[in-house]
C-alpha atoms as a PDB file:
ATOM      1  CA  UNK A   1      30.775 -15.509 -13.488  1.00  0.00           C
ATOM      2  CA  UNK A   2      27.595 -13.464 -13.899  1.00  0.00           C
ATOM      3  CA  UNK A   3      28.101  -9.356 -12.856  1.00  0.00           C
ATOM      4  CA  UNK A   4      26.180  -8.201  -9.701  1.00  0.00           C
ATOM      5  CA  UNK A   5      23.418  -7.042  -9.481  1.00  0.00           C
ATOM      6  CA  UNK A   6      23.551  -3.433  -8.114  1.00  0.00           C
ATOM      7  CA  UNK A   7      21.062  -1.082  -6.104  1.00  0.00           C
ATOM      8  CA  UNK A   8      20.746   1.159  -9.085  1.00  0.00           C
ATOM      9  CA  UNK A   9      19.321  -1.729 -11.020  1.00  0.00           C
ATOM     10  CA  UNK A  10      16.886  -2.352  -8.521  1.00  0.00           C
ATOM     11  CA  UNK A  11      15.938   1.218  -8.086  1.00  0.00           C
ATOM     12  CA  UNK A  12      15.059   1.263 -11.891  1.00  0.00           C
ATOM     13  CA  UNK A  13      13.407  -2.155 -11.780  1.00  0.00           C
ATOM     14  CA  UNK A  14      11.269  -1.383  -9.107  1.00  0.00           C
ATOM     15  CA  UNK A  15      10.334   2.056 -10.522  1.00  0.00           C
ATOM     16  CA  UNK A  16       9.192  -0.299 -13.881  1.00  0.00           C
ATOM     17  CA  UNK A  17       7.387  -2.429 -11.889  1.00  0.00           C
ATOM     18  CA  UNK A  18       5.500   0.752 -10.459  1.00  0.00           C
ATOM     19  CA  UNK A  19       4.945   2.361 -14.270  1.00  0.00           C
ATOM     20  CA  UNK A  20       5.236   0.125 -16.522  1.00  0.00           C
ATOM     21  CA  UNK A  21       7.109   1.710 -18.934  1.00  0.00           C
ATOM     22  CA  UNK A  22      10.418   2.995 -19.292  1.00  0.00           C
ATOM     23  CA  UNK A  23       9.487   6.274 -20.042  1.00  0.00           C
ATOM     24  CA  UNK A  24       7.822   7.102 -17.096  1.00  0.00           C
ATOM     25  CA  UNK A  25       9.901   5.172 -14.614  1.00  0.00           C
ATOM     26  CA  UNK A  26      13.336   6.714 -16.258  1.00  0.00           C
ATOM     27  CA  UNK A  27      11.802  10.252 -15.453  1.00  0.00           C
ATOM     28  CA  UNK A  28      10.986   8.761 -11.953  1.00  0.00           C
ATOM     29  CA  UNK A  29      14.548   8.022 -11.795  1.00  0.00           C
ATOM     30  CA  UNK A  30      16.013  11.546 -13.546  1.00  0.00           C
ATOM     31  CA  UNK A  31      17.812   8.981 -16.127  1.00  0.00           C
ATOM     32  CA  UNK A  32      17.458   8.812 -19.591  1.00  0.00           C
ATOM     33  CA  UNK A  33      15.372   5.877 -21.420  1.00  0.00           C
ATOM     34  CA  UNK A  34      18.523   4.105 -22.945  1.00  0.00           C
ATOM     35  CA  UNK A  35      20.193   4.289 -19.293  1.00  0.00           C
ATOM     36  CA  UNK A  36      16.998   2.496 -17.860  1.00  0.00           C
ATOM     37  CA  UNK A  37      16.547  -0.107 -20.990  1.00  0.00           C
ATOM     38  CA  UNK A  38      20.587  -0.971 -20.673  1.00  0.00           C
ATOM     39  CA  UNK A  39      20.303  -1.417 -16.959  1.00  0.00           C
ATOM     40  CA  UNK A  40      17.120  -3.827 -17.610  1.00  0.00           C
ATOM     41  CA  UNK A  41      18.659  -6.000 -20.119  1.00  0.00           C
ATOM     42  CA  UNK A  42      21.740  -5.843 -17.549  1.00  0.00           C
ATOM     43  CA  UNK A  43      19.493  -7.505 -14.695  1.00  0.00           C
ATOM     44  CA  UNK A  44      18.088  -9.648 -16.958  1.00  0.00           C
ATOM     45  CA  UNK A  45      20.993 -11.012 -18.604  1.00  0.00           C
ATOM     46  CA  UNK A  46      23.049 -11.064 -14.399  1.00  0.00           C
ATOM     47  CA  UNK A  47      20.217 -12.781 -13.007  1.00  0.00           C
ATOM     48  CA  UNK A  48      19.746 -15.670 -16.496  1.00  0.00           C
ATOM     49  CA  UNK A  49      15.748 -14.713 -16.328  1.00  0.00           C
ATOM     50  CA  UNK A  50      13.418 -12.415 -18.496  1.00  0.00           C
ATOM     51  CA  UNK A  51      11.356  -9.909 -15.948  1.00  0.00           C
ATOM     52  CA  UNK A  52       8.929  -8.425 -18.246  1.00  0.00           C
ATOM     53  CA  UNK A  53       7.283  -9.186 -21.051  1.00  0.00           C
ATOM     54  CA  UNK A  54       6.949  -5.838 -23.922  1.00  0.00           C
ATOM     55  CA  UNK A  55       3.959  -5.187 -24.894  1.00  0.00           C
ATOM     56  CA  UNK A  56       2.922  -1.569 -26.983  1.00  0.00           C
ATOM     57  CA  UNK A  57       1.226  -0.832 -24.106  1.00  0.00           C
ATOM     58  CA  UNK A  58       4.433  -1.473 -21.857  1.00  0.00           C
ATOM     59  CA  UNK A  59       5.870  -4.093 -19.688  1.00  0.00           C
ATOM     60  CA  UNK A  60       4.555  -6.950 -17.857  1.00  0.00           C
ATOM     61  CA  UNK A  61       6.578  -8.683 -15.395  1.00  0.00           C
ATOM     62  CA  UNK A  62       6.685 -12.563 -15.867  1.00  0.00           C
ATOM     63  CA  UNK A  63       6.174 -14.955 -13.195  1.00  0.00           C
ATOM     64  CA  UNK A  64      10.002 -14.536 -12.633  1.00  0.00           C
ATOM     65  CA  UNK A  65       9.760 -10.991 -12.453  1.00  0.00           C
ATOM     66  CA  UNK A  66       6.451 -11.323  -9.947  1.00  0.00           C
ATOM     67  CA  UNK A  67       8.811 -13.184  -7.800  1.00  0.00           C
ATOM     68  CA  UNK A  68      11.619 -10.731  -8.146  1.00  0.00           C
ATOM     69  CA  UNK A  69       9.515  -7.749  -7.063  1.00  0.00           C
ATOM     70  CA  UNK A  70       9.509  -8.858  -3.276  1.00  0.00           C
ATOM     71  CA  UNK A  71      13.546 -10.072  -2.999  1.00  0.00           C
ATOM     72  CA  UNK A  72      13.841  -6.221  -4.773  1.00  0.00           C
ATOM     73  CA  UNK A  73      11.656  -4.547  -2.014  1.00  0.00           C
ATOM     74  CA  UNK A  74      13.625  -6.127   0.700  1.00  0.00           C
ATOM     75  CA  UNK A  75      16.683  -5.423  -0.808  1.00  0.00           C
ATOM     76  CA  UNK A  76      15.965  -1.499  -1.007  1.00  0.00           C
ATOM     77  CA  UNK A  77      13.769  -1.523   2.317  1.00  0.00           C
ATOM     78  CA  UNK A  78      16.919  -3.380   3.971  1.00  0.00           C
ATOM     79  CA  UNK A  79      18.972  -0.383   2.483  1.00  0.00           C
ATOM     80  CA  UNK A  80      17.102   2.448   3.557  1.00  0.00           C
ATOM     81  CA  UNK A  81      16.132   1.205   7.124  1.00  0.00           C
ATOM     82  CA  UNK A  82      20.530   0.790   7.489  1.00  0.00           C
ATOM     83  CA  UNK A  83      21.068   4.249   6.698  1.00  0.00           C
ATOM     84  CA  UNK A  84      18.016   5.088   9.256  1.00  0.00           C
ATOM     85  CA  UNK A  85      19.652   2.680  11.774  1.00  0.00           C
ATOM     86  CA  UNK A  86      22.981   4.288  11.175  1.00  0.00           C
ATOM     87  CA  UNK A  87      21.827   7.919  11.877  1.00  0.00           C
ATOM     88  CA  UNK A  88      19.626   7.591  14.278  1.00  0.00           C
ATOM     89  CA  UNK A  89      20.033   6.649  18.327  1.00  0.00           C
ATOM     90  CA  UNK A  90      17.407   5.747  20.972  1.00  0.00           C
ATOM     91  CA  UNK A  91      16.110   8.182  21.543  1.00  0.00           C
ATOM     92  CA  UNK A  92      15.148   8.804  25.508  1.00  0.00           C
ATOM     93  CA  UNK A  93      11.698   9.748  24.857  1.00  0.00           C
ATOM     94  CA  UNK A  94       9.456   9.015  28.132  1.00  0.00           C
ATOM     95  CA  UNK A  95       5.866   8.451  29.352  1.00  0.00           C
ATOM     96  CA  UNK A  96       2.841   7.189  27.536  1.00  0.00           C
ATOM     97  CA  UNK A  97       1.104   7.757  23.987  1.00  0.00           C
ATOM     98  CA  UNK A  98      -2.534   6.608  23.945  1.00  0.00           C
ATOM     99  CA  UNK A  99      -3.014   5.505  20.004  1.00  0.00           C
ATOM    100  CA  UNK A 100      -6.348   4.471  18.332  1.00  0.00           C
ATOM    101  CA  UNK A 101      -6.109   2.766  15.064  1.00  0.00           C
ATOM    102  CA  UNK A 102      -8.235   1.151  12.482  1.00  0.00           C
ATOM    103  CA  UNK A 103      -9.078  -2.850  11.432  1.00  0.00           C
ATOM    104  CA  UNK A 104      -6.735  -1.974   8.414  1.00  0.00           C
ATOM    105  CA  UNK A 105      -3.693  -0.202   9.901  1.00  0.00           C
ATOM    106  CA  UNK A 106      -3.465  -2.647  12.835  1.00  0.00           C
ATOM    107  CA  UNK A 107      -3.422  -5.881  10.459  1.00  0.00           C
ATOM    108  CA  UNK A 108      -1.021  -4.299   7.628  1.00  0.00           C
ATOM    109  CA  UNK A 109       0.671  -1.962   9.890  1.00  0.00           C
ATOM    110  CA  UNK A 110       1.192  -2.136  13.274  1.00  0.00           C
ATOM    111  CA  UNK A 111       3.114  -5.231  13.925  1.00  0.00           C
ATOM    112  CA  UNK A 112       5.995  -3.978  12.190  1.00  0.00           C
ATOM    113  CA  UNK A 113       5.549  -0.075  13.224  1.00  0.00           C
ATOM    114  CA  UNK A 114       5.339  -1.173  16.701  1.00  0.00           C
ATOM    115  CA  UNK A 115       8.313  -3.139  16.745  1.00  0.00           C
ATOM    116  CA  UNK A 116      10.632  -0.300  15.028  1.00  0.00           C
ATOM    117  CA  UNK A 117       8.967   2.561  17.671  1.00  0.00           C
ATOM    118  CA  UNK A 118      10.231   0.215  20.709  1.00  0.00           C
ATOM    119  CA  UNK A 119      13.645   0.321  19.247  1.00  0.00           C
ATOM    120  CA  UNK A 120      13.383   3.891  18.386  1.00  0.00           C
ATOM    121  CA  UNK A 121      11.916   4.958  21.968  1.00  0.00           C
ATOM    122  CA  UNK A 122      12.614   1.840  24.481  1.00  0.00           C
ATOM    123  CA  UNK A 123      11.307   4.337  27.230  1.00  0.00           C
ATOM    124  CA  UNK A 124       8.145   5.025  25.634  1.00  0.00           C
ATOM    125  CA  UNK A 125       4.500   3.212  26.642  1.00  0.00           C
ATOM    126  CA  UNK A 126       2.510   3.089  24.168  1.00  0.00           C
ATOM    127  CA  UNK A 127      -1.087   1.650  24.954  1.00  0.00           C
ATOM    128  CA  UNK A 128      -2.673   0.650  21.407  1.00  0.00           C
ATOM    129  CA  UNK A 129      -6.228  -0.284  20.709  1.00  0.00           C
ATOM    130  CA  UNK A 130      -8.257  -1.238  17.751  1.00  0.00           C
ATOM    131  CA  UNK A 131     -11.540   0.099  16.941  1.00  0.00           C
ATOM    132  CA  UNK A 132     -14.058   1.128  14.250  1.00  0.00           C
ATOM    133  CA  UNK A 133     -13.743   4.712  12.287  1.00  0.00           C
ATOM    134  CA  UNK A 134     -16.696   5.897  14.487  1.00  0.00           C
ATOM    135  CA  UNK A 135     -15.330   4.757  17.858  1.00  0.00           C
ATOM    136  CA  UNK A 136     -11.959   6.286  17.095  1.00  0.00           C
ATOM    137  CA  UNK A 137     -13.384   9.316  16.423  1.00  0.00           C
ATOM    138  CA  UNK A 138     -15.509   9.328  19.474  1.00  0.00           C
ATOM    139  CA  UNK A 139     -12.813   8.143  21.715  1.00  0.00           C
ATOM    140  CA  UNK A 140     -10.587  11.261  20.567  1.00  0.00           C
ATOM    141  CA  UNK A 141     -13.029  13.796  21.239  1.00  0.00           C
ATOM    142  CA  UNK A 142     -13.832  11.664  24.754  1.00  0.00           C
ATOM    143  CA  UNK A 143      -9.695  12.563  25.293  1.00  0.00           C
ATOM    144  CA  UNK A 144      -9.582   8.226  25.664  1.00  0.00           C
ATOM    145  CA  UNK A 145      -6.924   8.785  22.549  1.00  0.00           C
ATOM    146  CA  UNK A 146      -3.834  11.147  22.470  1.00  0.00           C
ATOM    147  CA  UNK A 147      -4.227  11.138  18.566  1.00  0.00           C
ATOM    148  CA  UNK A 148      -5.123   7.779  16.089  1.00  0.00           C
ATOM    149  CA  UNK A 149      -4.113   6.161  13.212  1.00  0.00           C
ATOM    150  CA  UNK A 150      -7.292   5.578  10.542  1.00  0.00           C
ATOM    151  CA  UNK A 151      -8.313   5.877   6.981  1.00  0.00           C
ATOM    152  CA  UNK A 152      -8.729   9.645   6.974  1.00  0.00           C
ATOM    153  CA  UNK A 153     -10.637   9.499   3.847  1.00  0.00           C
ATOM    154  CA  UNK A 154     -13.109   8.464   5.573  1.00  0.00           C
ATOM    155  CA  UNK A 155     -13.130  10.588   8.514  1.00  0.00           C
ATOM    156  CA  UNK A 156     -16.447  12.334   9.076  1.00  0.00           C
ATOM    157  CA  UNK A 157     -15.857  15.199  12.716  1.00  0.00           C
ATOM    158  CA  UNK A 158     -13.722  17.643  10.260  1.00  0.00           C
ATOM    159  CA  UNK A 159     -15.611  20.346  12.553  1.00  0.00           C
ATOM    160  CA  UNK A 160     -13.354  19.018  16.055  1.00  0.00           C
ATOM    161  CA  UNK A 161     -10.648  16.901  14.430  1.00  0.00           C
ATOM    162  CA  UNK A 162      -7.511  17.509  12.795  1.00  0.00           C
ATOM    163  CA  UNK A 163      -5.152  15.249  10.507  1.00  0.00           C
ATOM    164  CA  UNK A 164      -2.305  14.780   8.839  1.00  0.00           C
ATOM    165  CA  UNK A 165      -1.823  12.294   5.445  1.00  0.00           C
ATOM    166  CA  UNK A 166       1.348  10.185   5.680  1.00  0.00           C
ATOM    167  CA  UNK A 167       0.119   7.717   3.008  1.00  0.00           C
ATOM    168  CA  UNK A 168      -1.830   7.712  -0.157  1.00  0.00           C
ATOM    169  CA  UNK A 169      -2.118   4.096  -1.560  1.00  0.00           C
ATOM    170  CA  UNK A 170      -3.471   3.753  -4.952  1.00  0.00           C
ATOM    171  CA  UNK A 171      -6.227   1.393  -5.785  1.00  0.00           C
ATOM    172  CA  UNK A 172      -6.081  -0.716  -8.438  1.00  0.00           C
ATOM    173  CA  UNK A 173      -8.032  -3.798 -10.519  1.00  0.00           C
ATOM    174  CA  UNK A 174      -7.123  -7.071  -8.922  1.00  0.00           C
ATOM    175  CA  UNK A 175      -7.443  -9.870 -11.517  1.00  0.00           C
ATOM    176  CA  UNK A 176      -6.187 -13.706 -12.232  1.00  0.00           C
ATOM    177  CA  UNK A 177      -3.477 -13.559 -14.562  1.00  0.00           C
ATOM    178  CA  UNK A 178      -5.628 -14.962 -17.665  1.00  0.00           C
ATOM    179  CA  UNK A 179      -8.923 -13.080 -16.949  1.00  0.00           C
ATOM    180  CA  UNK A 180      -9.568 -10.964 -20.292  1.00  0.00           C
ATOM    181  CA  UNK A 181      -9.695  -7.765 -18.129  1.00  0.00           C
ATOM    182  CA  UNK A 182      -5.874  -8.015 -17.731  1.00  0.00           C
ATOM    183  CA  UNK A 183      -5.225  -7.824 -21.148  1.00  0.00           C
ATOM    184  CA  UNK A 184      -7.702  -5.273 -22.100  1.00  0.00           C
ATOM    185  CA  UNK A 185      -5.701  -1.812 -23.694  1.00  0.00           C
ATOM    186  CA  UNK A 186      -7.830  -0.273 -21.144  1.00  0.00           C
ATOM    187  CA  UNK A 187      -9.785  -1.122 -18.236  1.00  0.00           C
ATOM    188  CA  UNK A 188     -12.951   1.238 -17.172  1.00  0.00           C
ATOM    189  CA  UNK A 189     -15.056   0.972 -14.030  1.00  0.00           C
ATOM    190  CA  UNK A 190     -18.217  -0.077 -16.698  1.00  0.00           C
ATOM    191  CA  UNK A 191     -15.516  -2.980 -18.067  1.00  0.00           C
ATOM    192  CA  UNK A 192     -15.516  -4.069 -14.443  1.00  0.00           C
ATOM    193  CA  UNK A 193     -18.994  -3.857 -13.797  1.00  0.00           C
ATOM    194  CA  UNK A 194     -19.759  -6.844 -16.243  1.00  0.00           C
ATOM    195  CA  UNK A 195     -17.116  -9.312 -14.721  1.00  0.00           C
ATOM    196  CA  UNK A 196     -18.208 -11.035 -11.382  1.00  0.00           C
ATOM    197  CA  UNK A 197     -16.936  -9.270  -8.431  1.00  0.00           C
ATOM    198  CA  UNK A 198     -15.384  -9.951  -5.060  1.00  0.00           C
ATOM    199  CA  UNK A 199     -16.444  -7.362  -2.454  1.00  0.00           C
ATOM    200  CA  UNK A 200     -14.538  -6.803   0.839  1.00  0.00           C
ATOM    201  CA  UNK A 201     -16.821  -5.947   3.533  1.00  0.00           C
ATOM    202  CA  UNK A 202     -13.830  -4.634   6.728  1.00  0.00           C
ATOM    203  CA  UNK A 203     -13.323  -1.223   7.606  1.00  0.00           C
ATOM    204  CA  UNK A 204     -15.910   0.783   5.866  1.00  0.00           C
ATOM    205  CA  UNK A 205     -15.101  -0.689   2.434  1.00  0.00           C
ATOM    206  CA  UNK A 206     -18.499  -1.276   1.102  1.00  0.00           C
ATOM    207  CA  UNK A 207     -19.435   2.530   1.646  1.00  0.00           C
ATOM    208  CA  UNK A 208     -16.129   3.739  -0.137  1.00  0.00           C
ATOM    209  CA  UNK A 209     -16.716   1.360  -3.132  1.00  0.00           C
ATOM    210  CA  UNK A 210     -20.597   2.913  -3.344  1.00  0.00           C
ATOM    211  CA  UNK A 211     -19.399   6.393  -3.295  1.00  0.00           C
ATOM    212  CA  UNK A 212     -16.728   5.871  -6.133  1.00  0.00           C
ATOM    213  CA  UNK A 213     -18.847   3.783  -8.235  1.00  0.00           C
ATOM    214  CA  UNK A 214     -21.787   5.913  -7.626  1.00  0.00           C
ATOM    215  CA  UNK A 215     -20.256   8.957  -9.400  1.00  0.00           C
ATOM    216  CA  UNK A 216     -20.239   6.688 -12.408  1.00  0.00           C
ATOM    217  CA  UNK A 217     -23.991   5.982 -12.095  1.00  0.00           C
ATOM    218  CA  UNK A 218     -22.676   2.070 -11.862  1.00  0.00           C
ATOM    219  CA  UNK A 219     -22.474  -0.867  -9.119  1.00  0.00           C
ATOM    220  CA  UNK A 220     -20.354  -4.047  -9.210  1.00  0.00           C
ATOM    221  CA  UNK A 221     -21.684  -7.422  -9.826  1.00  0.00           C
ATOM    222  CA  UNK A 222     -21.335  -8.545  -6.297  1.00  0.00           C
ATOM    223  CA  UNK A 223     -20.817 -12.514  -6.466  1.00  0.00           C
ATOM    224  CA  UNK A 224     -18.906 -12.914  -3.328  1.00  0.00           C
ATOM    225  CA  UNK A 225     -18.948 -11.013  -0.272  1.00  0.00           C
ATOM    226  CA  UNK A 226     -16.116 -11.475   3.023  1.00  0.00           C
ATOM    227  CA  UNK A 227     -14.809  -9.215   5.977  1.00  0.00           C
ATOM    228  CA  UNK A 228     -11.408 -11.522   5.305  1.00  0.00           C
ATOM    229  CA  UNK A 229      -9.011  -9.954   3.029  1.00  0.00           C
ATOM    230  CA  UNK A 230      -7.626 -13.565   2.331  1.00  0.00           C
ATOM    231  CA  UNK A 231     -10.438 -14.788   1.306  1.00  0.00           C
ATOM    232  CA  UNK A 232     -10.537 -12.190  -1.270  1.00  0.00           C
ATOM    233  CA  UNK A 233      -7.335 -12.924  -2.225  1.00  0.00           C
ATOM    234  CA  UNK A 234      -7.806 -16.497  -2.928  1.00  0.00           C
ATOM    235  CA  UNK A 235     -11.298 -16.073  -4.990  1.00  0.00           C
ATOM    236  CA  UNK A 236      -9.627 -13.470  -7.420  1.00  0.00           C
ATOM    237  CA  UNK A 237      -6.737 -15.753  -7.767  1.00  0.00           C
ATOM    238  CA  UNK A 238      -8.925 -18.816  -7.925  1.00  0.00           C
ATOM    239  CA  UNK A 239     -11.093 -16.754 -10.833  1.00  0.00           C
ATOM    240  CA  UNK A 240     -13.680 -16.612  -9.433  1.00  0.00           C
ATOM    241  CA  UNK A 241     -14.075 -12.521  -9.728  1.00  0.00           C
ATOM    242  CA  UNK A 242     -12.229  -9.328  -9.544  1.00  0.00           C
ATOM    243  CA  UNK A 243     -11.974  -6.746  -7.005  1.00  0.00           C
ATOM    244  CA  UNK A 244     -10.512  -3.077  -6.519  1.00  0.00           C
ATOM    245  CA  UNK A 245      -8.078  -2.777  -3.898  1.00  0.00           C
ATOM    246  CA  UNK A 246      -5.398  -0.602  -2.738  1.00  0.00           C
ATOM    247  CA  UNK A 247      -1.726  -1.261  -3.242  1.00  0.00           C
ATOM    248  CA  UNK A 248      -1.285  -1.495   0.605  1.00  0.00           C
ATOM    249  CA  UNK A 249      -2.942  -4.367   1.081  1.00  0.00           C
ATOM    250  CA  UNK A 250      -1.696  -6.275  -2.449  1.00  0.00           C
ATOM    251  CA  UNK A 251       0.170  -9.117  -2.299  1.00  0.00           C
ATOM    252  CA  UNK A 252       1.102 -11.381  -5.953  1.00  0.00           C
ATOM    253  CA  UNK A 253       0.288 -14.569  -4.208  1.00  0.00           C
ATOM    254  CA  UNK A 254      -2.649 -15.994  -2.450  1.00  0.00           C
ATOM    255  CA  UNK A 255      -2.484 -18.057   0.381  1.00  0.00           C
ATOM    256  CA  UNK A 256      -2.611 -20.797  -2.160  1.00  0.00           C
ATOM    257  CA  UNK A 257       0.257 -19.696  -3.630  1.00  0.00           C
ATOM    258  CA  UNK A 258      -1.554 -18.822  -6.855  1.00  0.00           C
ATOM    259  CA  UNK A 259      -0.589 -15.370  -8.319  1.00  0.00           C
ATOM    260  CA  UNK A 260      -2.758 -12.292  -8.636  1.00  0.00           C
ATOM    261  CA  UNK A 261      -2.203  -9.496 -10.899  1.00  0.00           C
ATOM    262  CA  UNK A 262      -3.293  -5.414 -10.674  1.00  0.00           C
ATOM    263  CA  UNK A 263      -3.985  -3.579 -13.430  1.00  0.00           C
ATOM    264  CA  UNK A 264      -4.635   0.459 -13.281  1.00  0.00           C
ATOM    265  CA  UNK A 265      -7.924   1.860 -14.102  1.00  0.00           C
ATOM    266  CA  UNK A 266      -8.963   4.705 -16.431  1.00  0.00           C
ATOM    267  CA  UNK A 267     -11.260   6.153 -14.115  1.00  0.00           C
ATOM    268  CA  UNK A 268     -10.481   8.280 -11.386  1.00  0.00           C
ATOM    269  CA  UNK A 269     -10.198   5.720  -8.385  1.00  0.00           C
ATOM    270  CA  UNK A 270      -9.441   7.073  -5.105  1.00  0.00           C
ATOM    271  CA  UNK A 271      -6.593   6.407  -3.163  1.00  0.00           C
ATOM    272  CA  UNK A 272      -6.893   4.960   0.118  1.00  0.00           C
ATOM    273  CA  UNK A 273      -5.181   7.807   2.187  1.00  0.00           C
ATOM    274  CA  UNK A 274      -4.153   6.867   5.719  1.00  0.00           C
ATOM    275  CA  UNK A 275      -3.066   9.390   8.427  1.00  0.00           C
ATOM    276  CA  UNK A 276      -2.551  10.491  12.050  1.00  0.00           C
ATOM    277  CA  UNK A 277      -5.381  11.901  13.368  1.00  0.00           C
ATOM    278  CA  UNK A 278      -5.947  14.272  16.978  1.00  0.00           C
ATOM    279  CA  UNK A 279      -8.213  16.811  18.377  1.00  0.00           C
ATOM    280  CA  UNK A 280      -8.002  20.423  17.317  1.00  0.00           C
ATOM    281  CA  UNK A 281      -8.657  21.798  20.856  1.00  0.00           C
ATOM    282  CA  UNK A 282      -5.493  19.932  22.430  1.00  0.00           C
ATOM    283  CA  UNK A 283      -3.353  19.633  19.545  1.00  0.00           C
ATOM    284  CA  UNK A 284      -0.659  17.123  20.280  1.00  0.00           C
ATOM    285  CA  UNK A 285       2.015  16.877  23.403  1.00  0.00           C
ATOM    286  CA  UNK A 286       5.426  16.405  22.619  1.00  0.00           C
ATOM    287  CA  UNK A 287       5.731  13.046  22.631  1.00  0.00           C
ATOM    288  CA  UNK A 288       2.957  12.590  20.667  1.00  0.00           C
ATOM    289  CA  UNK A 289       4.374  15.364  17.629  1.00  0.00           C
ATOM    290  CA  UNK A 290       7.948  13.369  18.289  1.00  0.00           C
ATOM    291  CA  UNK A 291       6.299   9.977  17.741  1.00  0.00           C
ATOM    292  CA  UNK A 292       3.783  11.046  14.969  1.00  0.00           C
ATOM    293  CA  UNK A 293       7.007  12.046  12.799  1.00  0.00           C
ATOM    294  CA  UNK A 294       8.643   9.264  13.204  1.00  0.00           C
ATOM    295  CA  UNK A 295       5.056   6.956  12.242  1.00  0.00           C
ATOM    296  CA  UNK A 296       5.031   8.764   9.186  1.00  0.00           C
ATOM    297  CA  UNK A 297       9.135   8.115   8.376  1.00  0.00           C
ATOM    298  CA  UNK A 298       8.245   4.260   8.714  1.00  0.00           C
ATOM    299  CA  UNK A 299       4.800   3.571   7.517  1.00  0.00           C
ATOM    300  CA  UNK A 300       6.210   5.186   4.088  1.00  0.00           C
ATOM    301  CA  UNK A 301       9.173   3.182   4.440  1.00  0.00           C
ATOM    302  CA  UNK A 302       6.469  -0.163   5.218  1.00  0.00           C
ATOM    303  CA  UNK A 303       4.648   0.707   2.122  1.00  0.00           C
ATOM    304  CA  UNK A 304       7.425   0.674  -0.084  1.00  0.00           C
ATOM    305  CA  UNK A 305       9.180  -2.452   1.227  1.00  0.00           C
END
């Protein structure tokens, strides 16, 4: 009979996955490199599958490991949201939040946030609607919000409005698994800039990708353009272009079920920071402070699961 596989094994294989080399992800972990490469081989030899593939530049994960990465995330997400379950109760919270959020947040999100803050608060309203950067902003300063969720990287009314960062998701090169870009040593913005590109046009992408590739005095080679992130998805994984996304929004499989692969950049990219956002004059009520901490407990706990 094979051993089990234990959580400590998928701590360290998940913080891999995340650095790509054992060096960094046994610091991650406060464990020493032979304790990380003996609990690898461990998983690998429990589970009758190689995960990664060595390179001198690191570790890949095979297509095993690519499908290994979500059952792992599950496993620890699963595992962390007991222990939350366990020491927390309902708590009898009442009246109504007014929350503004972003195209972004309410696709990748809300769904599940929403679902975890009516067990957390069953007495709580909240009344949630989805608009643009610009109309969130206005609506906050119009009082139509008690605070909003948004990209706050992109927030513009510093002068009125006030915010706090619960998430900062790298961005990283989104490639087909054979495009020559993934197996560069190193990949630079002006490496990108000569491979055909696949531009998402939803929630003020465009401008962020001008901004960041401005500072390098370059501009993608814009083949495709789409306000759906699937779409996206499937034309990188059907080859035909690359794009720079954040990790929020990554997924290793396209709708097609063909895989897509990240690789980090050695330019500064960055990060797609998302936040709660109010207005400095009112600050925030109780039950908004009460409910903002707990949005920033699970959307961390979202993007890691």
């Amino acid at each position: 009979m094979a051993p089990p596989v234990t959580l400590r094994q998928f701590e360290y294989f998940l913080a891999l996955t995340q650095t790509g080399q054992v060096s960094r992800a046994a610091l991650q972990c406060n464990v020493s490199q032979s304790s990380m490469t003996i609990a690898l081989r461990n998983m690998e030899q429990a589970l009758g599958v190689p995960l990664f593939v060595r390179h001198a530049r690191g570790l890949h994960l095979t297509d095993a490991g690519e499908r290994f990465v979500r059952h792992a995330q599950l496993v620890m997400g699963a595992v962390e949201r007991a222990v939350d379950d366990m020491r927390a109760v309902a708590d009898d919270l009442h009246g109504e939040v007014r929350l503004g959020v972003t195209e972004t947040i309410s696709a990748y999100l809300m769904p599940a946030v929403i679902a975890a803050v009516a067990q957390r608060f069953p007495n709580l309203k909240i009344h949630v609607v989805e608009r643009d950067r610009a109309q969130i902003e206005q609506g906050l300063l119009a009082g139509e919000f008690d605070f909003a969720l948004a990209i706050v990287s992109n927030l513009t009314r510093f002068d009125k409005l006030q915010y706090d960062t619960m998430l900062r998701s790298p961005r990283r090169l989104w490639t087909h698994p054979d495009h020559p870009l993934q197996h560069a040593s190193t990949v630079s913005l002006a490496a990108v800039a000569q491979a055909d590109y696949v531009l998402l046009d939803m929630d003020e992408h465009i401008e962020t990708v001008g901004k960041y590739w401005g500072e390098y005095g370059l501009q993608p080679r814009v083949r495709y353009q789409s306000g759906s992130l699937e779409a996206v998805r499937s034309l990188v994984a059907l080859q035909q272009g690359v794009t720079i996304l954040s990790d929020l929004v990554y997924r290793p499989w396209s709708l097609e079920g063909r895989r897509i692969m990240r690789r980090d950049l050695s330019d500064a990219v960055p990060t797609m920071d998302i936040g709660g956002v109010w207005r400095k004059a009112d600050g925030l009520s109780p039950s908004s402070e009460t409910l903002m901490g707990f949005l920033r407990v699970s959307i961390k706990a979202l993007a890691q699961s």
